[in-house]
PDB file of N, CA and C in Angstrom:
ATOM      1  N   UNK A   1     111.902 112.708  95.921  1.00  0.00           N
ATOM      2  CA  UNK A   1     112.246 113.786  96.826  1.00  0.00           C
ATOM      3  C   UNK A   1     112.448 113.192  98.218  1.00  0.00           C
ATOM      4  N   UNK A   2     113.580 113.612  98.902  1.00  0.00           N
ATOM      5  CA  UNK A   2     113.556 113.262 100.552  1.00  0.00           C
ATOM      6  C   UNK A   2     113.062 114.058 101.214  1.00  0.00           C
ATOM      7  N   UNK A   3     112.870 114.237 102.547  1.00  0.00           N
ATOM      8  CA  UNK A   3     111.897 114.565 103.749  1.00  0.00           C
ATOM      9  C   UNK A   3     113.121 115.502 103.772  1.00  0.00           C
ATOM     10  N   UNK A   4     114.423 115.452 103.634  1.00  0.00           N
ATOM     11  CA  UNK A   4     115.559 116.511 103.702  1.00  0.00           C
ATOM     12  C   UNK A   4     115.777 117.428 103.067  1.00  0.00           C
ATOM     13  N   UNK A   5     115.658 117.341 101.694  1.00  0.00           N
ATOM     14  CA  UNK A   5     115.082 118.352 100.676  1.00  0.00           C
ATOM     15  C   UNK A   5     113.841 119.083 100.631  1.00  0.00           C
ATOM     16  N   UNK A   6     112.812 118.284 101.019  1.00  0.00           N
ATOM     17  CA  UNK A   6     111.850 119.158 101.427  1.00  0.00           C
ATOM     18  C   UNK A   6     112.202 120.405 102.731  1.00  0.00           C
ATOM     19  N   UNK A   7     112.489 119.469 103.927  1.00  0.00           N
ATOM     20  CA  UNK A   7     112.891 120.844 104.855  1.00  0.00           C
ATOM     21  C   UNK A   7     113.527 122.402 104.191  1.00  0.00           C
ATOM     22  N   UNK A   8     114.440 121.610 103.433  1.00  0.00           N
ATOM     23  CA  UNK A   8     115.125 123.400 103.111  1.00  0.00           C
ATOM     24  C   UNK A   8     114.431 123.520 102.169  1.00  0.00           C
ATOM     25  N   UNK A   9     114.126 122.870 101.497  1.00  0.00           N
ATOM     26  CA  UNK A   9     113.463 123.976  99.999  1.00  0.00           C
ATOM     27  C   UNK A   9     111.722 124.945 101.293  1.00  0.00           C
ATOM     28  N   UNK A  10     111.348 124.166 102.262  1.00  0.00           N
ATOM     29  CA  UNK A  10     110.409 124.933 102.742  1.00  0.00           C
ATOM     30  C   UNK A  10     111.279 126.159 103.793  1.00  0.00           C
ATOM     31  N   UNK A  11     112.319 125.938 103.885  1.00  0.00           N
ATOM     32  CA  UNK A  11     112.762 127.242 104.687  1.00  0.00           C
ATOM     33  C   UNK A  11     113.490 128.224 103.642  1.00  0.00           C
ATOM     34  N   UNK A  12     113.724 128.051 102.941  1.00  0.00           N
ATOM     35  CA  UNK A  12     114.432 128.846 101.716  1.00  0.00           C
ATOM     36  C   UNK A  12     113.124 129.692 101.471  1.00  0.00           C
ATOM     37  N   UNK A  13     111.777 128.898 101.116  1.00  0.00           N
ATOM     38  CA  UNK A  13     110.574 129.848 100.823  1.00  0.00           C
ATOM     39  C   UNK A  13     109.670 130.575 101.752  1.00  0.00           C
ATOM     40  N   UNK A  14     109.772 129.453 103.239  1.00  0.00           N
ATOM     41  CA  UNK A  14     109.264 130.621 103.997  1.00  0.00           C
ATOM     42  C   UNK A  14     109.820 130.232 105.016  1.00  0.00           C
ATOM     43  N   UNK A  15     110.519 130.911 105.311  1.00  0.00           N
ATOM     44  CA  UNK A  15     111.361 130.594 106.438  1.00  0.00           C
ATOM     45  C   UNK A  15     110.662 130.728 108.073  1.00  0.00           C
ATOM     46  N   UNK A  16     111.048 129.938 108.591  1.00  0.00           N
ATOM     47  CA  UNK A  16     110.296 129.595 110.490  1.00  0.00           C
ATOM     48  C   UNK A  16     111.077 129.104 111.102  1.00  0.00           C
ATOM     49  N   UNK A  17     110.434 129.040 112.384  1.00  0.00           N
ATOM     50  CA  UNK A  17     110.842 128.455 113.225  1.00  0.00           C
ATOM     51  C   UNK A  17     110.775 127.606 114.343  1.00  0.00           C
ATOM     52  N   UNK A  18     110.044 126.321 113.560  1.00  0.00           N
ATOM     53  CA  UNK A  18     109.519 125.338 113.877  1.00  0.00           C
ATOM     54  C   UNK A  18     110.965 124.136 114.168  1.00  0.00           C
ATOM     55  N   UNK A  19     110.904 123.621 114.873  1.00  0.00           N
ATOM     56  CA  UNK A  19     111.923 122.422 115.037  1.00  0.00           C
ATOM     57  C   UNK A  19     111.634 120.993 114.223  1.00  0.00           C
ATOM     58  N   UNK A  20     113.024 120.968 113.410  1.00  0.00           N
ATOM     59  CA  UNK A  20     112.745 119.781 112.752  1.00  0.00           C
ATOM     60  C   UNK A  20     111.597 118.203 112.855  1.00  0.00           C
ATOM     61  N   UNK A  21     111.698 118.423 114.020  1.00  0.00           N
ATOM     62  CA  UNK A  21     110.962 117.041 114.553  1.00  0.00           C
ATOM     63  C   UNK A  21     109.039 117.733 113.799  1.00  0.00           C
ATOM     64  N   UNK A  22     108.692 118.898 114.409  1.00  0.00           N
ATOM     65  CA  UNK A  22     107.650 119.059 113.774  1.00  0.00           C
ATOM     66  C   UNK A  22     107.384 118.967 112.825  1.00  0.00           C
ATOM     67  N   UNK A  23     108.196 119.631 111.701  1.00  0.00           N
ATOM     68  CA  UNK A  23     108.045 119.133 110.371  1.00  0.00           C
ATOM     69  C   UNK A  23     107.876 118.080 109.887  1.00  0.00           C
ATOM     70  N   UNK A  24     108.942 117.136 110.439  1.00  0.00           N
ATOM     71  CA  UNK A  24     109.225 115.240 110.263  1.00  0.00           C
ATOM     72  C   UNK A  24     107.310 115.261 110.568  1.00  0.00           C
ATOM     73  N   UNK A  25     106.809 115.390 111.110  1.00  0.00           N
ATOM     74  CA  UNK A  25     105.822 114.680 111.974  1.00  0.00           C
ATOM     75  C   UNK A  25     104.668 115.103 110.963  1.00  0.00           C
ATOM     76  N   UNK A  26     104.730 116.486 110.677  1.00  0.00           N
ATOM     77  CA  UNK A  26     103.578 116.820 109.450  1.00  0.00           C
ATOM     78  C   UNK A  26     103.736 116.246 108.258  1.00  0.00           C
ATOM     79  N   UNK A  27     105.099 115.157 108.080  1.00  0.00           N
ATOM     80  CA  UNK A  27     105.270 115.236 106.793  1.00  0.00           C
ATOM     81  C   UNK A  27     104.945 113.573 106.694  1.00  0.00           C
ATOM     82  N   UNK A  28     105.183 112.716 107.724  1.00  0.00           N
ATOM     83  CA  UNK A  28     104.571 111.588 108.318  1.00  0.00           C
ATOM     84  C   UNK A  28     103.123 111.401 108.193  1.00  0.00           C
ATOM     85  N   UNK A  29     102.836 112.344 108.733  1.00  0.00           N
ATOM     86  CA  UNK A  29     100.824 112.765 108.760  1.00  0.00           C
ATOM     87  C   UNK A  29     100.549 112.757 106.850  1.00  0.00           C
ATOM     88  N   UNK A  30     101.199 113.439 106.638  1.00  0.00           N
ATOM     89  CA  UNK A  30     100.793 113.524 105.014  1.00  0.00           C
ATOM     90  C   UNK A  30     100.731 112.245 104.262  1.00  0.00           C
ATOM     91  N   UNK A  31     102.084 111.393 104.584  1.00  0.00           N
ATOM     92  CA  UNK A  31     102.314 110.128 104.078  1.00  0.00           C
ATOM     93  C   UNK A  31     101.189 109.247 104.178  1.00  0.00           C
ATOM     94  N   UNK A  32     100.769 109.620 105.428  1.00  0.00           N
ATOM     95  CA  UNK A  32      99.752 108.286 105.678  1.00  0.00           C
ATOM     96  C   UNK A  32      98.639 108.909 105.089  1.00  0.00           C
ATOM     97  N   UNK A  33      97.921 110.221 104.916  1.00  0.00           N
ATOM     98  CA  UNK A  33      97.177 110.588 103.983  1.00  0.00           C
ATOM     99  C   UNK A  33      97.120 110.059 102.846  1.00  0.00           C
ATOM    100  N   UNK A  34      98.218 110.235 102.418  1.00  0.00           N
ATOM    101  CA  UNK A  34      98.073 109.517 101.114  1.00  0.00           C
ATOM    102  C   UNK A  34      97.468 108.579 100.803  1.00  0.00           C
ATOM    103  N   UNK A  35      98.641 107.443 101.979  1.00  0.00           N
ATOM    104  CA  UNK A  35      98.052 105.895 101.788  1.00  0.00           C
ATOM    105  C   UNK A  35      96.758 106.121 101.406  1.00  0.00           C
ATOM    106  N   UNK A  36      96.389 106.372 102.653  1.00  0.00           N
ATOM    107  CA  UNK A  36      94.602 105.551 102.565  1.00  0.00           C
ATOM    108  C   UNK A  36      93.745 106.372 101.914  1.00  0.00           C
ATOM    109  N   UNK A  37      93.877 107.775 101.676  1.00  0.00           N
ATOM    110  CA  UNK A  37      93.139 108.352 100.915  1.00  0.00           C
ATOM    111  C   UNK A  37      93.510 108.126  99.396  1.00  0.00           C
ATOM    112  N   UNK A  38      94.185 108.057  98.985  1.00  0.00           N
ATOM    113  CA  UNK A  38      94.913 108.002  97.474  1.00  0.00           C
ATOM    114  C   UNK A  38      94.553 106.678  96.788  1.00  0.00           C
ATOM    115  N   UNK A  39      96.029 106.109  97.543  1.00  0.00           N
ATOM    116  CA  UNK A  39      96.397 104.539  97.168  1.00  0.00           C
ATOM    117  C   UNK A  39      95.494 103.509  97.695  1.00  0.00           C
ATOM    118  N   UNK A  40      94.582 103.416  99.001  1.00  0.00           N
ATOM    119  CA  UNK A  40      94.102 102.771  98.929  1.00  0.00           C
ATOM    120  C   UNK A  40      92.573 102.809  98.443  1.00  0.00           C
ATOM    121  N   UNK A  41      92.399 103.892  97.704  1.00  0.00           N
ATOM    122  CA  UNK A  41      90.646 104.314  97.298  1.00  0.00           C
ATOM    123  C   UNK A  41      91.296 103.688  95.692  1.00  0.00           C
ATOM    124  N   UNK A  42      92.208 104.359  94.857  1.00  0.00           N
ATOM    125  CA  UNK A  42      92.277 104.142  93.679  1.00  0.00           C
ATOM    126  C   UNK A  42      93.464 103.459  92.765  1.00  0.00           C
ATOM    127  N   UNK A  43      94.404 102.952  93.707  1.00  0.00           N
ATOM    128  CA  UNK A  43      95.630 102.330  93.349  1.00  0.00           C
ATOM    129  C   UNK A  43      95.063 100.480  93.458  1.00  0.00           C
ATOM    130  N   UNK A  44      94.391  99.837  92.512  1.00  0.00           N
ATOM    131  CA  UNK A  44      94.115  99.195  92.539  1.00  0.00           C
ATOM    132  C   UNK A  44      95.251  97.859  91.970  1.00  0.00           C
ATOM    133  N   UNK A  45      95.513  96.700  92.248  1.00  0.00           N
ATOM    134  CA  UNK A  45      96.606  95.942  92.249  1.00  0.00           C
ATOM    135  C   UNK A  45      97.923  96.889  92.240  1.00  0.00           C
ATOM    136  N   UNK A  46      98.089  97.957  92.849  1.00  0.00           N
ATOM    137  CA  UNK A  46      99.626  98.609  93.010  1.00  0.00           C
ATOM    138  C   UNK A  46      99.531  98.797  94.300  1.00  0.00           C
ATOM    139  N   UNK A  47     100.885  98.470  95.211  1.00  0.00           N
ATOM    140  CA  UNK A  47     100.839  98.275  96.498  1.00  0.00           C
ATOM    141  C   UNK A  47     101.559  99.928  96.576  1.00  0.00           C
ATOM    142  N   UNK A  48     101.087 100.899  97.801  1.00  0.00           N
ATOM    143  CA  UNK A  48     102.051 101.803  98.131  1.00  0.00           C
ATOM    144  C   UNK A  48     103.379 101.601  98.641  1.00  0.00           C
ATOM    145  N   UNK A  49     103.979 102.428  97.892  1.00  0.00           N
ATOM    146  CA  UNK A  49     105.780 102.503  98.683  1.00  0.00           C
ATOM    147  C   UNK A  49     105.294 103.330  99.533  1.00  0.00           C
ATOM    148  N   UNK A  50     105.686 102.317 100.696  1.00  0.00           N
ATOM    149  CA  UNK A  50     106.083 103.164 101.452  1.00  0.00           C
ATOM    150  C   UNK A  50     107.528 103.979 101.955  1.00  0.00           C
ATOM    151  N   UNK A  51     107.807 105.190 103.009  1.00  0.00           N
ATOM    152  CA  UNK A  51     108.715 105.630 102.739  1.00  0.00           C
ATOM    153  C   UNK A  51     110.072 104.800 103.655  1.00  0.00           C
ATOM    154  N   UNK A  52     111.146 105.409 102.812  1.00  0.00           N
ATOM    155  CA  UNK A  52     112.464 104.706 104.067  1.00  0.00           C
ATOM    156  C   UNK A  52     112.755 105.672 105.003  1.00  0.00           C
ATOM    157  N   UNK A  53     113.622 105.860 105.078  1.00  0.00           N
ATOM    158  CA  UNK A  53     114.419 106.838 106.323  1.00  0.00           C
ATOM    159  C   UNK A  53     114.074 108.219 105.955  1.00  0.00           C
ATOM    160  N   UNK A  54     114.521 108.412 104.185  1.00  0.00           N
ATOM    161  CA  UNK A  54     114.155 109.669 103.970  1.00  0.00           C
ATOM    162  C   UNK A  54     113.609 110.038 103.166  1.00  0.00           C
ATOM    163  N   UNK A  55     112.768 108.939 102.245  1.00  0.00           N
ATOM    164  CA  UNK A  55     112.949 109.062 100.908  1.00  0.00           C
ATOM    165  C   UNK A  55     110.912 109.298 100.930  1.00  0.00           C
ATOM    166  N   UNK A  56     110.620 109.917 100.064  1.00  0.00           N
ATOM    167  CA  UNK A  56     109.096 110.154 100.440  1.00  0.00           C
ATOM    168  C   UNK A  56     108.561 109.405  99.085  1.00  0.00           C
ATOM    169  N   UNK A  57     106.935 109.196  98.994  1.00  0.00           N
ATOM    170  CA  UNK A  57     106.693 108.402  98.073  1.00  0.00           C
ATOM    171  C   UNK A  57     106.198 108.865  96.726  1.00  0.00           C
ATOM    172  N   UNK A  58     106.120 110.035  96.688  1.00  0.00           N
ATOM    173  CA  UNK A  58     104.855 110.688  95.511  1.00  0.00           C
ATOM    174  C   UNK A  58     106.445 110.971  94.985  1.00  0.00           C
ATOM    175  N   UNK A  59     105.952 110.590  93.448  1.00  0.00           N
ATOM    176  CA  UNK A  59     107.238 110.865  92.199  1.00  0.00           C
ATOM    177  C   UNK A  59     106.918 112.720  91.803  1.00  0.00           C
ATOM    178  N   UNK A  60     107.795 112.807  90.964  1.00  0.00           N
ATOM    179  CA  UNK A  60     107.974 114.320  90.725  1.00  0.00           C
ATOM    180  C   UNK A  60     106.757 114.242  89.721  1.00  0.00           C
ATOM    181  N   UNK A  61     106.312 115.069  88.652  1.00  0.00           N
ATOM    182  CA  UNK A  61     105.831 116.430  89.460  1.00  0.00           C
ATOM    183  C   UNK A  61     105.279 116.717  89.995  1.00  0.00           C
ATOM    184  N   UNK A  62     104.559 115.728  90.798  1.00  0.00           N
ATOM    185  CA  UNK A  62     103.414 115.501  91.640  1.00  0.00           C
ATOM    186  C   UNK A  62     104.072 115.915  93.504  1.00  0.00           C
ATOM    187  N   UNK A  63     105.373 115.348  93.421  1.00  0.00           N
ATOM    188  CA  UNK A  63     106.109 116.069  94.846  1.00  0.00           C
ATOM    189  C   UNK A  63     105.767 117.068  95.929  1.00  0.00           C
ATOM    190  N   UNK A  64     105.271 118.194  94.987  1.00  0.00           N
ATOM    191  CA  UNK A  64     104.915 119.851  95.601  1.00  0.00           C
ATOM    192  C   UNK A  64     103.903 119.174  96.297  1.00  0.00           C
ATOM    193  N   UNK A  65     103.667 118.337  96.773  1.00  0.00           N
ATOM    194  CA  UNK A  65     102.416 118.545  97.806  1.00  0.00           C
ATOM    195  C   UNK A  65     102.715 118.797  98.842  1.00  0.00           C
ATOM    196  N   UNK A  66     104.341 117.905  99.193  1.00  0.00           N
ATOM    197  CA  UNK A  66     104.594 117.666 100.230  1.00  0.00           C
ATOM    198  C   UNK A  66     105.100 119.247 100.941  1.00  0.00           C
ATOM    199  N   UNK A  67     106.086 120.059 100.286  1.00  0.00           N
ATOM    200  CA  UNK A  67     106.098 121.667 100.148  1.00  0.00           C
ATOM    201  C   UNK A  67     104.709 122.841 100.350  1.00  0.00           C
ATOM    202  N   UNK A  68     104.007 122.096 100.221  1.00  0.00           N
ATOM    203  CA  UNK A  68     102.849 122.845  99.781  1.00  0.00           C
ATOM    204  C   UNK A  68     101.853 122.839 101.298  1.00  0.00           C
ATOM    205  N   UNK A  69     102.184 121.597 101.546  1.00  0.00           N
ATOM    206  CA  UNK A  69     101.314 120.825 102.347  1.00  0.00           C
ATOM    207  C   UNK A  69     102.117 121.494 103.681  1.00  0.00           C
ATOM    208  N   UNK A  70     103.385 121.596 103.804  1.00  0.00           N
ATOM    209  CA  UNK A  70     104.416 122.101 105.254  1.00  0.00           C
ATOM    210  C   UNK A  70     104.434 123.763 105.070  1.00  0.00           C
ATOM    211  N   UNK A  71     103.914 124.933 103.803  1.00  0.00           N
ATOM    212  CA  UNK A  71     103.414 125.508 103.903  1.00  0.00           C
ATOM    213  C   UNK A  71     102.257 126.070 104.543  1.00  0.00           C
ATOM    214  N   UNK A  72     101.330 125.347 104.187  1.00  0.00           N
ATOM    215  CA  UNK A  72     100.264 125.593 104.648  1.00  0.00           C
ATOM    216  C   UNK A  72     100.222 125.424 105.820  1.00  0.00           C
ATOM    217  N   UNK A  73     100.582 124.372 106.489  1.00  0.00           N
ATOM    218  CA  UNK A  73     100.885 123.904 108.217  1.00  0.00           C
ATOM    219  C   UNK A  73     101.436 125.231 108.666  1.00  0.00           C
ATOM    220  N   UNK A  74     102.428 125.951 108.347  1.00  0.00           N
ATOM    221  CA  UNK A  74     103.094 126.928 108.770  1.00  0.00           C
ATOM    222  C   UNK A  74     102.088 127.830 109.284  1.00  0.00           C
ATOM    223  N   UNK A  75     101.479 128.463 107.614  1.00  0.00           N
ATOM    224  CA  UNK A  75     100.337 129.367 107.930  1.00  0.00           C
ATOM    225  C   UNK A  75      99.020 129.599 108.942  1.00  0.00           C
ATOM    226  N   UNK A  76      99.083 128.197 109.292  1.00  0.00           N
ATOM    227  CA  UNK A  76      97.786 127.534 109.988  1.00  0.00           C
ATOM    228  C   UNK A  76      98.366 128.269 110.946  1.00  0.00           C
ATOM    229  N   UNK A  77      99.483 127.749 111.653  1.00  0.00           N
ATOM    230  CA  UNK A  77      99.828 128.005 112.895  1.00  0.00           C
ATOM    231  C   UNK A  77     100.426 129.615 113.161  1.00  0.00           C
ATOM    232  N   UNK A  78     101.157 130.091 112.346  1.00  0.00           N
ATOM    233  CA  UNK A  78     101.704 131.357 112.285  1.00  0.00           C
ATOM    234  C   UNK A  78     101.147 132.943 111.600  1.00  0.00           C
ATOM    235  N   UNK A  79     100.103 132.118 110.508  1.00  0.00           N
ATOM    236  CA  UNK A  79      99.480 132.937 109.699  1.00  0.00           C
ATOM    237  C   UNK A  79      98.754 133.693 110.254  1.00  0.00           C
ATOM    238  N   UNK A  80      97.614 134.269 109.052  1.00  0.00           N
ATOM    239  CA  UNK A  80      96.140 134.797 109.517  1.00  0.00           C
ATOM    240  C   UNK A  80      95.357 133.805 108.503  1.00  0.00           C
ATOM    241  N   UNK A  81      94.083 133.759 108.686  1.00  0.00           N
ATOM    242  CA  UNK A  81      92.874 133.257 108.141  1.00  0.00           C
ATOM    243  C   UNK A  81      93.376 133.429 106.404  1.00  0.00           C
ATOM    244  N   UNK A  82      93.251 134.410 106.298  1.00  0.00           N
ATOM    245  CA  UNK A  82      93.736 134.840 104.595  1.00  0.00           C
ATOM    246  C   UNK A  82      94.780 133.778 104.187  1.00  0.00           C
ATOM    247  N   UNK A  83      96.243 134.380 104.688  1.00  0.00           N
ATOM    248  CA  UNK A  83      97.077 133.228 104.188  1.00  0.00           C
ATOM    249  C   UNK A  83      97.257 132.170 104.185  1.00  0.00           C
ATOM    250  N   UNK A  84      96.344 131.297 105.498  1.00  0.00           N
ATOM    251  CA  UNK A  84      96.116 129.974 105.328  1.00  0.00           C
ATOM    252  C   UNK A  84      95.102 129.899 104.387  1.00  0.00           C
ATOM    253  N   UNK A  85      94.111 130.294 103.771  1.00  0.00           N
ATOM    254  CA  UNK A  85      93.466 129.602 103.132  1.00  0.00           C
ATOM    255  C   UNK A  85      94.075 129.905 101.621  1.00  0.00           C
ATOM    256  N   UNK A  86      94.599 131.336 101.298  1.00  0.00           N
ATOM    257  CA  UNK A  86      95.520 130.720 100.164  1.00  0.00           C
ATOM    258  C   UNK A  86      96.399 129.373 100.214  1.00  0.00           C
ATOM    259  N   UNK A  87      97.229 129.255 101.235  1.00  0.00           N
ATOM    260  CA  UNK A  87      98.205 128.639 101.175  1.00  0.00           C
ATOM    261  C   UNK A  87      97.567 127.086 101.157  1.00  0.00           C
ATOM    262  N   UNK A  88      96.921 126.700 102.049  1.00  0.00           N
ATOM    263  CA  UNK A  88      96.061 125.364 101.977  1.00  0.00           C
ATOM    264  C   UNK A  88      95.009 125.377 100.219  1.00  0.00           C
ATOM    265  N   UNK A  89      94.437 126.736  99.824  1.00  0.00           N
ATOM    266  CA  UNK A  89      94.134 126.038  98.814  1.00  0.00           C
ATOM    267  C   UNK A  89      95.145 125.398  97.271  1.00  0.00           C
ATOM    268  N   UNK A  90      96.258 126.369  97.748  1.00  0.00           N
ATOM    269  CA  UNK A  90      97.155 125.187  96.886  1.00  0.00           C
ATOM    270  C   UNK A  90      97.601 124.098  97.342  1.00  0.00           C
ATOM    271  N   UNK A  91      98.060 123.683  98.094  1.00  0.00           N
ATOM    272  CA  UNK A  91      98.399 122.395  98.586  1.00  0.00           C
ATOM    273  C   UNK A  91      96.904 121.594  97.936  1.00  0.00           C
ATOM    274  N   UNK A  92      95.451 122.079  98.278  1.00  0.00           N
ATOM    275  CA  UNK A  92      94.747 121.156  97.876  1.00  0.00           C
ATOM    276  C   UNK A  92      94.557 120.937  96.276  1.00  0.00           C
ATOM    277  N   UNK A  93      95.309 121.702  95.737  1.00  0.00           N
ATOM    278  CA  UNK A  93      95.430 121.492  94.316  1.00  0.00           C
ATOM    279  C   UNK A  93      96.425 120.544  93.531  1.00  0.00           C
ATOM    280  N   UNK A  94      97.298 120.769  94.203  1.00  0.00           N
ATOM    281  CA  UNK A  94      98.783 119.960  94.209  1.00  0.00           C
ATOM    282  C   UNK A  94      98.068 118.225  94.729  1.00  0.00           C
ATOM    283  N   UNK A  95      97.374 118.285  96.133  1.00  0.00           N
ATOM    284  CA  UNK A  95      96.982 116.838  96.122  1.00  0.00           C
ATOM    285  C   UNK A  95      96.069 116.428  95.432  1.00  0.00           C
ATOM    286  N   UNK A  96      94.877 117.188  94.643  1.00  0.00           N
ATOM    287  CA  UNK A  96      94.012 116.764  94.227  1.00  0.00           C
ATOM    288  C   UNK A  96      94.583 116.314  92.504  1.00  0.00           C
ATOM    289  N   UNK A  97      95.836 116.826  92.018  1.00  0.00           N
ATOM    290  CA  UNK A  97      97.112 116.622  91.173  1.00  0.00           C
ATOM    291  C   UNK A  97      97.750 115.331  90.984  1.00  0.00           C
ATOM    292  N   UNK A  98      97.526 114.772  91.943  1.00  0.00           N
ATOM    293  CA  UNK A  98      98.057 113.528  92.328  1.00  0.00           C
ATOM    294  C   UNK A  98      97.130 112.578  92.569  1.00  0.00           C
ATOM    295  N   UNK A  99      96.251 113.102  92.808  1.00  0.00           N
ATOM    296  CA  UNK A  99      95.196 112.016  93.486  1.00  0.00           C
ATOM    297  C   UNK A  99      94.509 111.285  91.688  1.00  0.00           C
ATOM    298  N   UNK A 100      94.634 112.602  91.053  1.00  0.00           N
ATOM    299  CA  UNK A 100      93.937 112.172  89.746  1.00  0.00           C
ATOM    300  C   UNK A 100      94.758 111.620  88.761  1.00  0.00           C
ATOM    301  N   UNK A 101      95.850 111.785  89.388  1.00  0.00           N
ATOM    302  CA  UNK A 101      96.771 111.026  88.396  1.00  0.00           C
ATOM    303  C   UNK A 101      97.095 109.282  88.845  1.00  0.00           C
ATOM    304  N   UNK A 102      96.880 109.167  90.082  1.00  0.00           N
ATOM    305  CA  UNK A 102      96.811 107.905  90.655  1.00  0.00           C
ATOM    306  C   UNK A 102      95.657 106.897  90.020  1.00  0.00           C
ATOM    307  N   UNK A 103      94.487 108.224  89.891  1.00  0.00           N
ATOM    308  CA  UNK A 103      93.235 107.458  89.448  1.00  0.00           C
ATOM    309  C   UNK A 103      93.296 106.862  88.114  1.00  0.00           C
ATOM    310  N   UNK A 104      94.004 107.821  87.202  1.00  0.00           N
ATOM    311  CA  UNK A 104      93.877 107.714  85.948  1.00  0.00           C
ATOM    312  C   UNK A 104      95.108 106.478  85.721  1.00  0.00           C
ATOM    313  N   UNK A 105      95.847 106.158  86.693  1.00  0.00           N
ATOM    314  CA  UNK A 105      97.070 104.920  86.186  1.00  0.00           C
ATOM    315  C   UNK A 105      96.309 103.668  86.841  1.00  0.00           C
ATOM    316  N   UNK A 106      95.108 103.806  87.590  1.00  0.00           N
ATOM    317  CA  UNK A 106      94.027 102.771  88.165  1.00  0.00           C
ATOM    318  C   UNK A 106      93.307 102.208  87.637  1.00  0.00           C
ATOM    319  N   UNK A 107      93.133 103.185  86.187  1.00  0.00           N
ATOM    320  CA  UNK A 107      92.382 102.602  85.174  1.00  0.00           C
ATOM    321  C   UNK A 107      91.130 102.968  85.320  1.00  0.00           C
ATOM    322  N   UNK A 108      90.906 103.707  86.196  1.00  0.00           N
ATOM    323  CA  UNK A 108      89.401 104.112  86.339  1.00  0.00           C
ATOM    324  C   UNK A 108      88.882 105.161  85.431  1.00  0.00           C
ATOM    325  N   UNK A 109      89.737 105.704  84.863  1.00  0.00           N
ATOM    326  CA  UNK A 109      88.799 106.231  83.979  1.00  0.00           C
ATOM    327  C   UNK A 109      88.399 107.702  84.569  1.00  0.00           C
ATOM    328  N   UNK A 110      87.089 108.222  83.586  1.00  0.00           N
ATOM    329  CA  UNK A 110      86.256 108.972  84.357  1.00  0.00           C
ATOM    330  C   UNK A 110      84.986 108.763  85.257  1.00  0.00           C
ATOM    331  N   UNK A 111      85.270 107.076  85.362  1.00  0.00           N
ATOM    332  CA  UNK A 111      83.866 106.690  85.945  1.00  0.00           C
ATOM    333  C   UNK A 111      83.630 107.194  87.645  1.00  0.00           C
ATOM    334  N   UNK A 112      84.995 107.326  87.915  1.00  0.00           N
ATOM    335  CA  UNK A 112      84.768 108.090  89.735  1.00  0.00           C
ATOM    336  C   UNK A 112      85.608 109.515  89.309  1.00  0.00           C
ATOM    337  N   UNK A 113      84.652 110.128  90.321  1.00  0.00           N
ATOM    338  CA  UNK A 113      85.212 111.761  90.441  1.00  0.00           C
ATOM    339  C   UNK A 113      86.036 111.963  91.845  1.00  0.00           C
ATOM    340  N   UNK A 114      86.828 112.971  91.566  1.00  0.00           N
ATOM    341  CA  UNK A 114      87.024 113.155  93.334  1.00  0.00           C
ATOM    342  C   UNK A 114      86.520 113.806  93.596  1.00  0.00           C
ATOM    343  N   UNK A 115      86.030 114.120  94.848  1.00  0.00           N
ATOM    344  CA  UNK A 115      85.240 115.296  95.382  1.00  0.00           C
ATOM    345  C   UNK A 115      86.197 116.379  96.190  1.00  0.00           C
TER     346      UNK A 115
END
């Protein structure tokens, strides 16, 4: 998925009116989440891609985080209490989606949990 496709597929679903650059910047913030929370806790001998110009790093179907994740940002800022915490608790489902699937190609097993 690109950082370009993400923009519209998040204005197609909830549409705002935030300026591109903000988005770029939450979606930057996420990336590096990843890294070090993800890839570097459980991606053991696999180096992270990192991203290019536009291209983001989490493969499909694991993607929606990044959607999920510029959702929830929305809500934070535009919402109420309610809809951010729906909206953030999917995003944390979507990453915690990924996070366990990272673990499980790490080879770890069930010996670590995420919390």
């Amino acid at each position: 998925m690109t950082k370009s496709e993400v923009l519209a597929f998040v204005q197609s679903v909830k549409p705002h009116e935030f300026e591109e650059a903000v988005m770029l910047r939450w979606l930057d913030e996420l990336e590096k989440k990843i890294m070090f929370e993800i890839h570097d806790r459980f991606a053991r001998g696999e180096s992270f891609q990192g991203t290019s110009a536009d291209k983001l790093s989490v493969p499909p179907p694991y993607d929606k985080v990044y959607w999920t994740y510029l959702v929830s940002m929305i809500e934070l800022v535009q919402g109420t209490p309610e809809t951010y915490e729906f909206a953030n608790g999917v995003f944390k489902e979507a990453y915690g989606e990924y996070a366990r699937h990272v673990q499980r190609r790490g080879g770890f097993g069930k010996r670590r949990t995420l919390r």
